[in-house]
Protein backbone atom coordinates (compact mmCIF):
# COMPACT_ATOMS: atom_id res chain seq x y z
CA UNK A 1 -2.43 -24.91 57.69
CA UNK A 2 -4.89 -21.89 56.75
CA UNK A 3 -7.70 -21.13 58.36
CA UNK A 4 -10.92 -21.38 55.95
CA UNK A 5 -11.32 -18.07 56.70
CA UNK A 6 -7.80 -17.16 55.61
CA UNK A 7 -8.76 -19.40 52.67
CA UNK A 8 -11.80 -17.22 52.24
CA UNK A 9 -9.74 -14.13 52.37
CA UNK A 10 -7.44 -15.12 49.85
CA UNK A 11 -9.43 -16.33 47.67
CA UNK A 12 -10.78 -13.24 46.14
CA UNK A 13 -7.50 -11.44 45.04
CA UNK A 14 -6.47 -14.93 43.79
CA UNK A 15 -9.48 -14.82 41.70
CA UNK A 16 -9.39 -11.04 40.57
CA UNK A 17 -5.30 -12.09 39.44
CA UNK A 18 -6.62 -15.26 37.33
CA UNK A 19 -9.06 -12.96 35.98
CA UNK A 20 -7.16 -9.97 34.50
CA UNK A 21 -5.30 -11.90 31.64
CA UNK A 22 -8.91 -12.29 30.25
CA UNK A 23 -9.87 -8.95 30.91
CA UNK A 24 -6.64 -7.61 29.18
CA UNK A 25 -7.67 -10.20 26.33
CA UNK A 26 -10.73 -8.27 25.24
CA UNK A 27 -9.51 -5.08 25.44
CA UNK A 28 -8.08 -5.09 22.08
CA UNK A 29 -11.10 -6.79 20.67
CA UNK A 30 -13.49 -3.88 22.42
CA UNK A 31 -10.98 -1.25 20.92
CA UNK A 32 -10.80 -2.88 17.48
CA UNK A 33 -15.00 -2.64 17.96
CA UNK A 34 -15.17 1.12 18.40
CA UNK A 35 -12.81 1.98 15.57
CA UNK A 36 -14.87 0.03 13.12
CA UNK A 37 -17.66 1.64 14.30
CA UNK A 38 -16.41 4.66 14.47
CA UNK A 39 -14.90 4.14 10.85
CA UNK A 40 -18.71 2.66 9.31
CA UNK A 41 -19.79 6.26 11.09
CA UNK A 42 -17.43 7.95 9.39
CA UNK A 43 -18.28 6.22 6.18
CA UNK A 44 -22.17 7.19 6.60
CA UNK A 45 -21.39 10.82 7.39
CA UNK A 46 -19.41 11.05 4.33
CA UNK A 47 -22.02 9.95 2.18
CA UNK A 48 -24.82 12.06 3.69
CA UNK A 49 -22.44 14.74 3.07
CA UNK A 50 -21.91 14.17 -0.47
CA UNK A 51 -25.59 13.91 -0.74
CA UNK A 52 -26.70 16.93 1.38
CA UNK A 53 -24.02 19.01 -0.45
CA UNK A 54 -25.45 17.68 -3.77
CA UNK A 55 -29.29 18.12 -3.20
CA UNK A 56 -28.68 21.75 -1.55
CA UNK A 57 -26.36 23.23 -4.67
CA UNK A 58 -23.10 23.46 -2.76
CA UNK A 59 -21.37 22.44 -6.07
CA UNK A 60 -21.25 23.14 -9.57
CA UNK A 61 -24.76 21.75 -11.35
CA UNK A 62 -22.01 20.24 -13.49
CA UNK A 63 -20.55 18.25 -10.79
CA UNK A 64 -23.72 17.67 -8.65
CA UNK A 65 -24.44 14.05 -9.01
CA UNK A 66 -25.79 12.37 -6.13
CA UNK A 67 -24.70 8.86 -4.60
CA UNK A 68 -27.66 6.89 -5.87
CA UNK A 69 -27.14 8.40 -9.30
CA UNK A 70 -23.45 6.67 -8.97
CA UNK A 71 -25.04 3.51 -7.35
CA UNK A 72 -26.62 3.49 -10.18
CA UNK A 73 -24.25 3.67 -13.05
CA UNK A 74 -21.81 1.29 -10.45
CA UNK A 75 -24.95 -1.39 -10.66
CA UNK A 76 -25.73 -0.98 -14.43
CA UNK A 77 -21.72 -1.24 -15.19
CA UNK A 78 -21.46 -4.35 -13.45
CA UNK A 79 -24.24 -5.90 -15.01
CA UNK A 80 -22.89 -4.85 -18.49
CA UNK A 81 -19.17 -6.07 -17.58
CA UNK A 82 -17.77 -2.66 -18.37
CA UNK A 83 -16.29 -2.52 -14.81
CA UNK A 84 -15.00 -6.38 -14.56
CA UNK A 85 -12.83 -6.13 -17.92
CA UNK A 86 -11.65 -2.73 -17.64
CA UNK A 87 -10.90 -3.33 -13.61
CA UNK A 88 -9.17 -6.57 -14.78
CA UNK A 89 -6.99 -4.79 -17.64
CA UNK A 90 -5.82 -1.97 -14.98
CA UNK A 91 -5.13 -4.59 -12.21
CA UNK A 92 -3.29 -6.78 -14.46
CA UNK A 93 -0.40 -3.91 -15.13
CA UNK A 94 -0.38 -3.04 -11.59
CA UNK A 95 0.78 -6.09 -10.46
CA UNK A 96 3.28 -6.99 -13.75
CA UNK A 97 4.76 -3.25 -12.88
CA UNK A 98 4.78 -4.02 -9.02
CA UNK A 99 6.55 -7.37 -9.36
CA UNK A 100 8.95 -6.41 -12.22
CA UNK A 101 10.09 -2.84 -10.40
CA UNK A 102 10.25 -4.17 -7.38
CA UNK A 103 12.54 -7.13 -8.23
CA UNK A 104 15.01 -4.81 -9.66
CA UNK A 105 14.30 -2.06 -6.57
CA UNK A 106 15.34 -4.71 -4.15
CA UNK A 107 18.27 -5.94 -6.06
CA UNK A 108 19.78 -2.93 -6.94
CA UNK A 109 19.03 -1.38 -3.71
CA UNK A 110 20.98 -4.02 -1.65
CA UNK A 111 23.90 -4.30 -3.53
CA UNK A 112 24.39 -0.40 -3.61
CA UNK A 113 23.91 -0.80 -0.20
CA UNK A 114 26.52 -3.21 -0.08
CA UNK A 115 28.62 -0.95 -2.13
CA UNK A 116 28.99 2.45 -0.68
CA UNK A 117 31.33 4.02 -3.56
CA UNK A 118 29.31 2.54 -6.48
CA UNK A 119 26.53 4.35 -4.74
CA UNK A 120 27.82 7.85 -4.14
CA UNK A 121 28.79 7.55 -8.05
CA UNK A 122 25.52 6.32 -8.75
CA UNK A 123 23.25 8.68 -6.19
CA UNK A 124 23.70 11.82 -8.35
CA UNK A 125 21.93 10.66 -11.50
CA UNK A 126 19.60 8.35 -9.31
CA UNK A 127 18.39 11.39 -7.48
CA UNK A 128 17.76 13.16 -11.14
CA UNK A 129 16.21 10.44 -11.82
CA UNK A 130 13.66 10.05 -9.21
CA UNK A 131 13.42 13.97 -9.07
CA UNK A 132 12.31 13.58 -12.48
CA UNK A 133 8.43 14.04 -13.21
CA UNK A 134 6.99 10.31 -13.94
CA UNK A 135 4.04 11.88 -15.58
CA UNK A 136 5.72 13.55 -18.18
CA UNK A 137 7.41 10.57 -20.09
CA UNK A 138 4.14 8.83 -20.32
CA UNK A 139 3.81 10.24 -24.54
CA UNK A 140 7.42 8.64 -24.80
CA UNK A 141 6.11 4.96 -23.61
CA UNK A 142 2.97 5.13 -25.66
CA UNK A 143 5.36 6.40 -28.77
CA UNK A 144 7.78 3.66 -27.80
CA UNK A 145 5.42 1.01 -27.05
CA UNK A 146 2.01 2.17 -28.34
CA UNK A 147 -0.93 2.10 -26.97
CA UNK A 148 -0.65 -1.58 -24.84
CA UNK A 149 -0.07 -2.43 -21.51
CA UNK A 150 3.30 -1.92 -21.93
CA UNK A 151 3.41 1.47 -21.58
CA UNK A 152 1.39 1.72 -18.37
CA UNK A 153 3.83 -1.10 -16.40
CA UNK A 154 6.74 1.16 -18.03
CA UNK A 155 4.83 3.94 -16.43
CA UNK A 156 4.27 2.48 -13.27
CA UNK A 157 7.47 0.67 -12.76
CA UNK A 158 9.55 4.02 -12.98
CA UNK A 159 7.26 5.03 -9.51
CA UNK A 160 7.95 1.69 -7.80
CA UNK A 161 11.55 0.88 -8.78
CA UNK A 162 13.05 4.20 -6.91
CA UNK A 163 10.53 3.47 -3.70
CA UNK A 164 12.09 -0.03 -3.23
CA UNK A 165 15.58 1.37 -4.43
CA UNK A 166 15.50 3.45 -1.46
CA UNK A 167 14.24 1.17 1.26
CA UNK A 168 16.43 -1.37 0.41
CA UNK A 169 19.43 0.62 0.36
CA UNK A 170 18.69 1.91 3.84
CA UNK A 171 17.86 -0.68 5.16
CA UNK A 172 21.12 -2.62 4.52
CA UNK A 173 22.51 0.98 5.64
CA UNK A 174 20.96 0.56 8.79
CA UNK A 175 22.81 -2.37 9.90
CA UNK A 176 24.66 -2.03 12.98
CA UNK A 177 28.21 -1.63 12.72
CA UNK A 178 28.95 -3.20 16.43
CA UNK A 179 26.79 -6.74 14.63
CA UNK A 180 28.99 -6.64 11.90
CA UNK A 181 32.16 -6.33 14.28
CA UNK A 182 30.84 -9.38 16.34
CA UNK A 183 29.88 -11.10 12.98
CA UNK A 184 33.28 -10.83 11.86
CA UNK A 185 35.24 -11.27 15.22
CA UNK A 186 33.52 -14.73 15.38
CA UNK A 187 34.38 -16.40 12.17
CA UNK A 188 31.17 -15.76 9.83
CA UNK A 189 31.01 -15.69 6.18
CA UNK A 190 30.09 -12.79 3.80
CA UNK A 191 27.24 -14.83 2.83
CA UNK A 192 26.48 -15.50 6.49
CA UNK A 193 26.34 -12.02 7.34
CA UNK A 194 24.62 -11.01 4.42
CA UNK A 195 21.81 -13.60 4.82
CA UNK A 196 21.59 -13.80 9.22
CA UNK A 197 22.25 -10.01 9.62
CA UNK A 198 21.99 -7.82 6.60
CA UNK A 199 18.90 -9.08 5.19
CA UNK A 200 17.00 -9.68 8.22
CA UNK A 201 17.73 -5.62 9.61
CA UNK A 202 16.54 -4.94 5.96
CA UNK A 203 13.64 -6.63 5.14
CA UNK A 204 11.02 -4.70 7.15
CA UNK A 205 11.79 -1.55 5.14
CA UNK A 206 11.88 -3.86 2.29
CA UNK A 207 8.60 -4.99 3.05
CA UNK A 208 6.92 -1.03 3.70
CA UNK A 209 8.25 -0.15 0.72
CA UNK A 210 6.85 -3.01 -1.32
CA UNK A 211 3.55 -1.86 0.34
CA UNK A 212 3.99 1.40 -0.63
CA UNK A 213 4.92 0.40 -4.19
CA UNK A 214 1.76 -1.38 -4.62
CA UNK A 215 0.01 1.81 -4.18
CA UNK A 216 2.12 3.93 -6.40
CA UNK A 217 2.00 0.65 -9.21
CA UNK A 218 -1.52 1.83 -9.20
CA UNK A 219 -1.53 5.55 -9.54
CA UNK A 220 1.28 5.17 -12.25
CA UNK A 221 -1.26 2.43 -14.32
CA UNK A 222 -4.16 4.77 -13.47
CA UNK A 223 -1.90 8.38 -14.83
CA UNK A 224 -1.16 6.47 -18.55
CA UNK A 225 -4.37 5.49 -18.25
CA UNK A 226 -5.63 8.86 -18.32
CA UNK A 227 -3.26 9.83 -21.09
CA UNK A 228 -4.32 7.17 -23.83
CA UNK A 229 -5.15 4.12 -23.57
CA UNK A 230 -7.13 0.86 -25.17
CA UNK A 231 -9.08 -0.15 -21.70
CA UNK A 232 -8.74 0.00 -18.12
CA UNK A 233 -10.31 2.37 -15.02
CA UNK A 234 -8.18 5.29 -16.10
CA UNK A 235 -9.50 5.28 -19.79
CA UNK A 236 -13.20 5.42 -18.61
CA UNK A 237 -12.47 7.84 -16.30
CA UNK A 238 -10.85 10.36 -19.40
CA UNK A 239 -14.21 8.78 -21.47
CA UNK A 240 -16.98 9.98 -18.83
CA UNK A 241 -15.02 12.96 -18.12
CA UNK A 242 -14.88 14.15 -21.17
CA UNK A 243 -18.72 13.41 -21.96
CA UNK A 244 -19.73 15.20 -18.26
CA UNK A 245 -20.88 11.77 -16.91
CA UNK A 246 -19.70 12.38 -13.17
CA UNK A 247 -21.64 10.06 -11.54
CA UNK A 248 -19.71 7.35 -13.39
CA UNK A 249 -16.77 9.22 -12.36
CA UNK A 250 -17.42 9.21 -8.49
CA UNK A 251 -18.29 5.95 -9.09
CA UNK A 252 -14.79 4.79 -10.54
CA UNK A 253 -12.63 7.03 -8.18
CA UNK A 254 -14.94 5.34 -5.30
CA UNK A 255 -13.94 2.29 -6.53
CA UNK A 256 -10.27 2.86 -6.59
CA UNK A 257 -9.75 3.81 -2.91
CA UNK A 258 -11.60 0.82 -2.01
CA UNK A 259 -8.73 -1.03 -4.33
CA UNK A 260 -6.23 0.95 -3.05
CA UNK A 261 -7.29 0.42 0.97
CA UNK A 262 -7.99 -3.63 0.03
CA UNK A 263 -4.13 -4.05 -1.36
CA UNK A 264 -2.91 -2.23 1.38
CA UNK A 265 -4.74 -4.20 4.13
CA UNK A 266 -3.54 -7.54 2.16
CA UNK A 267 -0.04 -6.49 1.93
CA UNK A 268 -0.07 -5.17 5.69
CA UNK A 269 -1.23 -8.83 6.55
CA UNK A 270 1.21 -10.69 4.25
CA UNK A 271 3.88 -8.27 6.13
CA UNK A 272 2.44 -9.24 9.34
CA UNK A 273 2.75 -12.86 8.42
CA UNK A 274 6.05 -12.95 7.56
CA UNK A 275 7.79 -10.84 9.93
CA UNK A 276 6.40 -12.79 12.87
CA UNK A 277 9.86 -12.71 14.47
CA UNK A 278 9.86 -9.28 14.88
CA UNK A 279 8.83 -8.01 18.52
CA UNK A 280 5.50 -6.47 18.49
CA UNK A 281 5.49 -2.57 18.26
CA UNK A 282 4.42 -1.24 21.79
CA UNK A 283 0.76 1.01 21.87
């Protein structure tokens, strides 16, 4: 039996080992501190930036509007409910575009996947496709469907579809061949590999590129926007920018990276969420 002072010996590296898993515990909540601070820092410096630049004529007089100029058309827009029904009418054909294209992305993407000589007929006129500029067949949706939300989810959904498309297709791609040997060798199913290999080696590109998408749902709404439209973020943009009114201009662009950086964060913890099984990526 141990001395107590062999007990007393011990006892410290015993305590310094129960210790570390709470040491190694807060290190990522002390490094998730200093980024948001050092990304609220970032934020400030930005704005003092704008507003030095401003007040100090490093840009046009045209374009030099200060924050608090674009506080203040942000404030006075929300209390008139410009913002809230044009915000709603823009978000509203970013997600119909997002869910449409990237139903058809996935499902066409997999099955070309599946079928490797459909898709070397296919990738010629899918790369002209893609390769094609999205921007420029935005008069032939507003001639086609007028001036409605329909042509800005038309818009939008040519952007998404070919991200997904993509993903989807290499992801199935990326399957191992020595899984589907073993698959095969022990009995399964085309369904069962499809569903237990295929799809599960697929669906984090799936998922990236469904993140993506959301982004690009939003730049496509925004573009027809810009062109012609009834309502929407895009339309006052082309309205103040036309009348000189930067300040509501700043304000709208402001607001649509903090929309873009909110449904990226919410798609990037839905994708979190659901691909739990996955091992965590090493730091």
């Amino acid at each position: 039996m141990p001395s107590s002072d062999t007990v007393e010996t011990l006892s410290p590296p015993l305590a310094g080992k129960r210790d570390r898993p709470s040491a190694t515990r807060s290190r990522p909540n002390r490094d998730t501190t200093i980024v948001r601070v050092a990304q609220v820092g970032i934020g400030i410096a930005l704005v003092w930036l704008w507003n030095f630049g401003t007040t100090h004529g490093w840009v046009a007089p045209v374009l030099a509007k200060t924050p608090s100029q674009s506080w203040n058309y942000f404030t006075g827009a929300v209390e008139s409910g410009e913002l809230w029904s044009n915000t709603k009418a823009t978000m509203a054909a970013v997600l119909i575009a997002w869910v449409l294209a990237s139903a058809v992305g996935v499902v066409v993407g997999v099955a070309l996947g599946l079928l490797p000589r459909t898709e070397r007929a296919l990738t010629p006129y899918l790369e002209a496709a893609n390769a094609m500029p999205r921007i420029a067949l935005a008069p032939l949706f507003i001639v086609a469907f007028g001036i409605s939300m329909s042509a800005k989810v038309a818009l939008a959904s040519t952007l998404v579809v070919f991200i997904v498309l993509a993903s989807a297709r290499a992801g199935v791609r990326s399957t191992d061949a020595e899984w589907l040997r073993l698959s095969t060798v022990l009995g399964a199913s085309k369904f069962q590999v499809f569903y237990k290999v295929l799809l599960p080696v697929a669906t984090p590109a799936i998922f990236s590129a469904l993140r993506l998408g959301l982004i690009y749902s939003l730049l496509g709404v925004i573009g027809s926007e810009l062109i012609s439209a009834r309502d929407g973020l895009g339309q006052l943009i082309a309205t103040y920018s036309a009348t000189f009114r930067m300040e509501a201009v700043y304000a709208i662009l402001i607001m649509l990276a903090i929309i873009a950086v909110a449904l990226n964060q919410l798609m990037g913890a839905i994708e979190r969420r659901l691909l739990r099984w996955q091992p965590p990526a090493d730091h």
